[in-house]
C-alpha atoms as a PDB file:
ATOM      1  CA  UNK A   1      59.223   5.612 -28.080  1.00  0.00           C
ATOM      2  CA  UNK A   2      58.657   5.759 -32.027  1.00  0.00           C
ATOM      3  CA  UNK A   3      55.800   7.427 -32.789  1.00  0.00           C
ATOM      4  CA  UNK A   4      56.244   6.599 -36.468  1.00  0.00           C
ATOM      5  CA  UNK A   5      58.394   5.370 -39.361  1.00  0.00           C
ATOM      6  CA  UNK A   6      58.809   6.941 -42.682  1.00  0.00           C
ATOM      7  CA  UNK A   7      60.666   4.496 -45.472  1.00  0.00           C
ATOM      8  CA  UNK A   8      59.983   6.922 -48.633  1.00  0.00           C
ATOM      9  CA  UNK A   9      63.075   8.238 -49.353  1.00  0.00           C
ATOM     10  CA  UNK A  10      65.620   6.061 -51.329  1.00  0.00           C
ATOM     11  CA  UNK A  11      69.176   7.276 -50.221  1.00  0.00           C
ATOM     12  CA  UNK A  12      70.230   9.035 -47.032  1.00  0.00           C
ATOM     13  CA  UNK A  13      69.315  12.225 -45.460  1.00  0.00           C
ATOM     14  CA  UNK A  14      72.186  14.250 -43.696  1.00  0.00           C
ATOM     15  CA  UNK A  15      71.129  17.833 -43.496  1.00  0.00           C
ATOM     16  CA  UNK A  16      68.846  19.346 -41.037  1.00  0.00           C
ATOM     17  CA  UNK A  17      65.573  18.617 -41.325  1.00  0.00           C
ATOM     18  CA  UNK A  18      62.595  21.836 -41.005  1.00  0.00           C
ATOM     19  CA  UNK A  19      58.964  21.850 -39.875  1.00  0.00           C
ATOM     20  CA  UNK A  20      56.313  24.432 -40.079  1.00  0.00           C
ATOM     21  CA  UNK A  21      54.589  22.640 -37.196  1.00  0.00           C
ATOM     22  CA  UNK A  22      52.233  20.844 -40.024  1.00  0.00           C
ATOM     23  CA  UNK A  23      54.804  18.603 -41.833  1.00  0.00           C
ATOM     24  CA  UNK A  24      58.657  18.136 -41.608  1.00  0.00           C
ATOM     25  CA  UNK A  25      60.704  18.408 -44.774  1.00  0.00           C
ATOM     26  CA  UNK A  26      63.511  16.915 -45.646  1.00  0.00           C
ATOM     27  CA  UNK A  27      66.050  16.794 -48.658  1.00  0.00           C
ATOM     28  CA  UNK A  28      67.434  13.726 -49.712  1.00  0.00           C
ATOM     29  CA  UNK A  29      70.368  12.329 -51.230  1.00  0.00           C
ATOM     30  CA  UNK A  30      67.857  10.405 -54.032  1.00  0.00           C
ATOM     31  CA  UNK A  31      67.426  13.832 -56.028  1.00  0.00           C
ATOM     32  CA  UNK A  32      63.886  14.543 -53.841  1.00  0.00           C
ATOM     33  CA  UNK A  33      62.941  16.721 -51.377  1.00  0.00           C
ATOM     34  CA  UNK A  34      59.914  15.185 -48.946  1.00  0.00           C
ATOM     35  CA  UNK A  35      57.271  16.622 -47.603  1.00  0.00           C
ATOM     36  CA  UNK A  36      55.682  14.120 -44.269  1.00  0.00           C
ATOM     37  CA  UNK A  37      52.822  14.993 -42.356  1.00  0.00           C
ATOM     38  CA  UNK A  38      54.168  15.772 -38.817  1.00  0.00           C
ATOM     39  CA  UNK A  39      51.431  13.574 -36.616  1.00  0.00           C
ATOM     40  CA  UNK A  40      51.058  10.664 -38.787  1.00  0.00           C
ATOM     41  CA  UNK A  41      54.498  10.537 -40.591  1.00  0.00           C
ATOM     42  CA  UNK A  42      52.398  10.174 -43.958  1.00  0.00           C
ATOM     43  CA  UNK A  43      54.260  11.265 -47.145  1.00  0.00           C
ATOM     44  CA  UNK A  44      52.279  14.241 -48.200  1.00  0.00           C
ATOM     45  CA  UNK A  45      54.524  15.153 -51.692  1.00  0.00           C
ATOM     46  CA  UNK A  46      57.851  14.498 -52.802  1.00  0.00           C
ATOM     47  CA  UNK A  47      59.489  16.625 -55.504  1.00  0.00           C
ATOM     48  CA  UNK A  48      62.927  16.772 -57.114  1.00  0.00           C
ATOM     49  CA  UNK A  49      64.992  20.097 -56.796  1.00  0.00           C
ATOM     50  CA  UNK A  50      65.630  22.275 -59.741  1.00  0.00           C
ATOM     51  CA  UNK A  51      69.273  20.779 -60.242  1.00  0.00           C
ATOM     52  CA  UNK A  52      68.280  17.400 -59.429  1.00  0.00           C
ATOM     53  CA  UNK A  53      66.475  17.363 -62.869  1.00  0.00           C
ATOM     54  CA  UNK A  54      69.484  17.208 -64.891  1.00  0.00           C
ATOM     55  CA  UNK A  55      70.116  14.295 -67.387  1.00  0.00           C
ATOM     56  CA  UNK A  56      72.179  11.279 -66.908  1.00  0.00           C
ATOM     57  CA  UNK A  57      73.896   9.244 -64.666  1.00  0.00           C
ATOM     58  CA  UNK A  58      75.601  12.012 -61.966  1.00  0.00           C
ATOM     59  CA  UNK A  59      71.546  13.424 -61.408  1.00  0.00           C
ATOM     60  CA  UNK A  60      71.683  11.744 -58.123  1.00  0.00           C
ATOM     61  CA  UNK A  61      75.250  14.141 -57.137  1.00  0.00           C
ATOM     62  CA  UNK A  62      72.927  17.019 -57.559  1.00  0.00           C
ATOM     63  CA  UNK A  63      70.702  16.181 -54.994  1.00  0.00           C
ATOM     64  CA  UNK A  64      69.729  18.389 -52.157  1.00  0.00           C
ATOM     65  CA  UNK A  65      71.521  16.768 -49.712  1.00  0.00           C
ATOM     66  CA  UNK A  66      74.581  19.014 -48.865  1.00  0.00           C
ATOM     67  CA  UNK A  67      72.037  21.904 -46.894  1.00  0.00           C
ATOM     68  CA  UNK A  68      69.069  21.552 -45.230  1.00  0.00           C
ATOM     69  CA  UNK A  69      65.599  23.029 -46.521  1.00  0.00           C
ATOM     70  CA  UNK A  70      63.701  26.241 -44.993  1.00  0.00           C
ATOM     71  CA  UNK A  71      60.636  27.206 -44.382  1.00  0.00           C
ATOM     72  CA  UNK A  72      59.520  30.653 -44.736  1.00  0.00           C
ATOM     73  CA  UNK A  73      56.231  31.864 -44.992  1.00  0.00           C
ATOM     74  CA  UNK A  74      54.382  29.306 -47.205  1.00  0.00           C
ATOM     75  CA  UNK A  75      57.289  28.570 -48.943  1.00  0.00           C
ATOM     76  CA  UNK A  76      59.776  25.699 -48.857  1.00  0.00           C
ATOM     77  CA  UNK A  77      63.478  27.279 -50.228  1.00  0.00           C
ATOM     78  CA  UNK A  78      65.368  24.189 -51.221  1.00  0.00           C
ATOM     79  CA  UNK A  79      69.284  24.649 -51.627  1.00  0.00           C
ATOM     80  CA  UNK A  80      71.051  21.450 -53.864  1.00  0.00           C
ATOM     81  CA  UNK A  81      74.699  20.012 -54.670  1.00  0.00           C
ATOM     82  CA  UNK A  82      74.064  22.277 -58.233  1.00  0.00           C
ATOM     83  CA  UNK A  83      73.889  25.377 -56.540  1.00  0.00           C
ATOM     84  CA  UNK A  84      70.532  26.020 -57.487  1.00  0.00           C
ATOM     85  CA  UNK A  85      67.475  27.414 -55.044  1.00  0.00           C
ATOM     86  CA  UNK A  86      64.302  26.003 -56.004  1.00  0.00           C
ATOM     87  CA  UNK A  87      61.646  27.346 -53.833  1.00  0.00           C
ATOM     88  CA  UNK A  88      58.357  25.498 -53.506  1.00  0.00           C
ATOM     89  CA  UNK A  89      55.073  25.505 -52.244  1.00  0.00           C
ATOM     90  CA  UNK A  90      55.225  24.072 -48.843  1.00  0.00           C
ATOM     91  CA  UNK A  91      51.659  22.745 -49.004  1.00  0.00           C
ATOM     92  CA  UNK A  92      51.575  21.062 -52.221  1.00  0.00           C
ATOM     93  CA  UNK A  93      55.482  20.752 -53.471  1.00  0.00           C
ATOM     94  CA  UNK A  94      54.813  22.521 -56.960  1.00  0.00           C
ATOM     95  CA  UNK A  95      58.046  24.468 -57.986  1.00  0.00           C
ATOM     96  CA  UNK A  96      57.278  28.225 -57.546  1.00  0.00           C
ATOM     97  CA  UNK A  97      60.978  29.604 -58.799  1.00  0.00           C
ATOM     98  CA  UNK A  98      64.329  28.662 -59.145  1.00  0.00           C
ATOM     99  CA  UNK A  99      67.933  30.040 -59.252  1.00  0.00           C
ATOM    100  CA  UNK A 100      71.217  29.265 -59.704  1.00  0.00           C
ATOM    101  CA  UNK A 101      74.534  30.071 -57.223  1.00  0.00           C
ATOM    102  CA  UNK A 102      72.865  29.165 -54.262  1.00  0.00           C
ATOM    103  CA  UNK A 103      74.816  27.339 -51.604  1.00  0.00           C
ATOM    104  CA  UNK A 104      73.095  27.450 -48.705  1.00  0.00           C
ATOM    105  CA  UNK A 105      70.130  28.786 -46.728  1.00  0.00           C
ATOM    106  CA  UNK A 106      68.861  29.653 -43.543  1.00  0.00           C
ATOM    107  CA  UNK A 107      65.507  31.483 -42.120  1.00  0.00           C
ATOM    108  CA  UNK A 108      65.274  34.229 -40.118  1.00  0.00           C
ATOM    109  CA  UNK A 109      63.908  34.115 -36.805  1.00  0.00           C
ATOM    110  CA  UNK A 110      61.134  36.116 -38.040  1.00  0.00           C
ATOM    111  CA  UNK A 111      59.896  33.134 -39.983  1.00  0.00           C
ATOM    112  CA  UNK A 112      59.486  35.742 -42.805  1.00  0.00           C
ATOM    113  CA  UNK A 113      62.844  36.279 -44.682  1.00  0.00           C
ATOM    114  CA  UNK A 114      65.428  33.638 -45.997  1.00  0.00           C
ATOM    115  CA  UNK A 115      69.008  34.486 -46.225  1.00  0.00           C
ATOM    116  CA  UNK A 116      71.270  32.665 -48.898  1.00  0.00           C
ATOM    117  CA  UNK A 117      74.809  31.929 -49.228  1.00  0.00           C
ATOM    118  CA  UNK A 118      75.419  32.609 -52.930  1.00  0.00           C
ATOM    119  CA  UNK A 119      78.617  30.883 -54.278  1.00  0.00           C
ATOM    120  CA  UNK A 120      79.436  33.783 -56.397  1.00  0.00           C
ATOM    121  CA  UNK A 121      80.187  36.221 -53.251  1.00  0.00           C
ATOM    122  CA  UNK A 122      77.063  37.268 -51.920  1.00  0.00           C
ATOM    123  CA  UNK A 123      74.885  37.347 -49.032  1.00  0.00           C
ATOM    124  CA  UNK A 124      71.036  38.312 -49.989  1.00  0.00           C
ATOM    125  CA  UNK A 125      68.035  38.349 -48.219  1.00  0.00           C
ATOM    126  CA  UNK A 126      64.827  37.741 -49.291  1.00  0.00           C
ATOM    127  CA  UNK A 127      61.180  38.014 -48.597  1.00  0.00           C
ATOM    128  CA  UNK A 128      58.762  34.559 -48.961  1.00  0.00           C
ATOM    129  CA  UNK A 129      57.775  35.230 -51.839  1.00  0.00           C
ATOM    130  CA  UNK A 130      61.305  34.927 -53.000  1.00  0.00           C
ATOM    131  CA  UNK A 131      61.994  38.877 -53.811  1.00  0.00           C
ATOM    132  CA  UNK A 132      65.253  40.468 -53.196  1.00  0.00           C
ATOM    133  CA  UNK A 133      65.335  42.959 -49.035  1.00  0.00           C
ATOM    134  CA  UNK A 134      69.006  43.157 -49.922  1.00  0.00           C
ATOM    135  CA  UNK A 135      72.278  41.644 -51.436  1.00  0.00           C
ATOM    136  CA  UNK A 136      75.514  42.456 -50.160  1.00  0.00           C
ATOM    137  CA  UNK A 137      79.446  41.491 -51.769  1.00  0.00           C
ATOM    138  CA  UNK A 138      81.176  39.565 -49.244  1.00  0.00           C
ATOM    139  CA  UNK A 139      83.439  36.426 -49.139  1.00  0.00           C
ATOM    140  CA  UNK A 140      81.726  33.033 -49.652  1.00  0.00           C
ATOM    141  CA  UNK A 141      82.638  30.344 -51.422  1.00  0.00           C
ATOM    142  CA  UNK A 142      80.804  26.906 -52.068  1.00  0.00           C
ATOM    143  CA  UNK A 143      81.061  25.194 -48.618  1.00  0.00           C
ATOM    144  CA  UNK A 144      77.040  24.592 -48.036  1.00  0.00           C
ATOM    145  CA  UNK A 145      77.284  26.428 -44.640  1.00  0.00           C
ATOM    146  CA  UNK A 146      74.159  28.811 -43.897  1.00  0.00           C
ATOM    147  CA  UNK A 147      74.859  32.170 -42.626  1.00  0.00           C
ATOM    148  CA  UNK A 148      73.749  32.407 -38.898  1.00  0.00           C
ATOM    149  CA  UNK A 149      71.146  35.009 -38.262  1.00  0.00           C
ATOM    150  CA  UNK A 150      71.972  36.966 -34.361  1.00  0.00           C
ATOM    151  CA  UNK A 151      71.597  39.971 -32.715  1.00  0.00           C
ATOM    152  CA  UNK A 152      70.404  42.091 -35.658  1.00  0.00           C
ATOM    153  CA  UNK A 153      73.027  41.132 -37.893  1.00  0.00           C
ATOM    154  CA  UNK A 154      73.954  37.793 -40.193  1.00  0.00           C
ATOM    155  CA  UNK A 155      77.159  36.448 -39.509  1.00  0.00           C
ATOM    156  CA  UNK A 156      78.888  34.670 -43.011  1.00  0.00           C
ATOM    157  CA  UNK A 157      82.086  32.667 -42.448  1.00  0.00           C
ATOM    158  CA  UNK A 158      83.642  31.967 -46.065  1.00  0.00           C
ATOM    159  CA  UNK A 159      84.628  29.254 -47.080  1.00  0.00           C
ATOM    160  CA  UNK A 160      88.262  30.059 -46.579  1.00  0.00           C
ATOM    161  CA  UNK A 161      87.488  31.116 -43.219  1.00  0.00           C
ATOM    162  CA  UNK A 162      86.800  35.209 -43.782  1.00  0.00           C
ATOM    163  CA  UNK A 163      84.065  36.090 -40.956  1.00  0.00           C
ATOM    164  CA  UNK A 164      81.505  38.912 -41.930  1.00  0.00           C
ATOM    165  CA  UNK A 165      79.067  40.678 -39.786  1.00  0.00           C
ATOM    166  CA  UNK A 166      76.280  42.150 -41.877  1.00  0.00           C
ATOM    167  CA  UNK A 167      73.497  44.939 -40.502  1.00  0.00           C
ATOM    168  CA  UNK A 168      70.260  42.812 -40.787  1.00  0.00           C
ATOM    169  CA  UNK A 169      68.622  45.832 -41.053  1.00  0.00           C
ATOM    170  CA  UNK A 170      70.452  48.058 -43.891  1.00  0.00           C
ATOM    171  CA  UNK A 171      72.581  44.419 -45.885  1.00  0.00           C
ATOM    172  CA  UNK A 172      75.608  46.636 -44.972  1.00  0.00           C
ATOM    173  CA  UNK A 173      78.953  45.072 -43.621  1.00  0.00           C
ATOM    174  CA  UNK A 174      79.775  46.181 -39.879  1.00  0.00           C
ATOM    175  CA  UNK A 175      82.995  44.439 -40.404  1.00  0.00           C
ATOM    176  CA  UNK A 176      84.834  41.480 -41.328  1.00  0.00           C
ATOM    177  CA  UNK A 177      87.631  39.183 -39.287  1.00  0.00           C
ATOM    178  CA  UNK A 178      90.203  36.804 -41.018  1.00  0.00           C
ATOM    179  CA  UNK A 179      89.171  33.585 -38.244  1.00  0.00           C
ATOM    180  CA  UNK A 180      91.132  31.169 -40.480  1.00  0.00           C
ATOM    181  CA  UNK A 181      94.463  31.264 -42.588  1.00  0.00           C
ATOM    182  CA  UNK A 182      92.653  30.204 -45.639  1.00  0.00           C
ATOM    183  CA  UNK A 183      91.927  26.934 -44.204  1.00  0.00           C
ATOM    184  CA  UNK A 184      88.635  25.307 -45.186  1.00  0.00           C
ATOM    185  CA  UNK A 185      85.989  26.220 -42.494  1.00  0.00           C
ATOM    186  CA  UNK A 186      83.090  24.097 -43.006  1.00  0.00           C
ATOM    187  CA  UNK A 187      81.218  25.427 -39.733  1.00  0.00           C
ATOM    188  CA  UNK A 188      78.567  27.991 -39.565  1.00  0.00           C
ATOM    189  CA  UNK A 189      79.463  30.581 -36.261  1.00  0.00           C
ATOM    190  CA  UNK A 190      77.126  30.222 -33.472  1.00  0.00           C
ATOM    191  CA  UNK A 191      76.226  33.503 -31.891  1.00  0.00           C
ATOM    192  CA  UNK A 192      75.670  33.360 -27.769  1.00  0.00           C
ATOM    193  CA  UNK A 193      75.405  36.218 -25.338  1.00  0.00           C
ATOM    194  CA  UNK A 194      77.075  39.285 -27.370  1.00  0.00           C
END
């Protein structure tokens, strides 16, 4: 049964959704990203991504609705259609820090890193406070597919289907697999038993 209904945001939401067991976040193809109290499905903030301020009449195409938002730590890291990361304060919404050539984003299953597709051909991690564990070079692209986090390494599928495996540990490359003839792989790998 429904246990409740929110109606706050204006346009559609088609990336994963993220909870830190308090509220559940969303971003939204209206320019927002929304913060909703997880028992009562109250809005508790809403606040526009760093791209999603732009001027004029294509704001809305900068949303950040292409890849889901994360939590780690206290902090909400918000990926949009600009390629920017704005990373807020999960509690309150208040932008914290932003950057550009960001394409996606996933957490660790730590719950205390973040690791970001850049679309200028990196992989980095980071800490929740938004500081840099590691960057490493490897093929990415703009498709707004999050690297998959496994086994002690993060797996990266480009956008023109180059797989990379990446030490967790060290941000080194273990190796890297041509999966796709430079097709357009818009899939992030799943990782199941080895």
């Amino acid at each position: 049964r429904e246990l409740w209904r929110n109606t706050e945001p204006g346009y559609a939401i088609e990336a994963d959704l993220c909870t830190d067991g308090k509220r559940v976040y969303a971003g939204c193809w209206d320019r927002m990203v929304y913060a909703v109290d997880l028992a009562t499905g109250a809005l508790v903030w809403k606040s526009p991504s760093k791209g999603a301020e732009k001027e004029g009449g294509a704001a809305r195409y900068y949303s950040p609705g292409d890849s889901g938002p994360v939590v780690v730590g206290d902090r909400l890291f918000v990926p949009d259609r600009a390629y920017c990361l704005t990373v807020l304060e999960a509690a309150t919404g208040k932008q914290l820090l932003s950057e550009d050539k960001c394409a996606a984003i996933t957490a660790g299953p730590d719950g205390k890193h973040a690791y970001i597709r850049q679309s200028d051909g990196r992989v980095t991690k980071r800490a929740a406070d938004g500081t840099v564990v590691w960057t490493e070079q490897v093929p990415t692209g703009y498709v707004p597919t999050p690297p998959t986090v496994a086994d002690g390494c993060v797996w990266m599928l480009s956008g023109l289907g180059t797989l990379s495996c990446i030490d967790d540990a060290t941000g080194q490359v273990a190796w890297q697999y041509k999966a796709f003839p430079d097709l357009y792989a818009f899939a992030a790998p799943a990782v199941a038993q080895g």
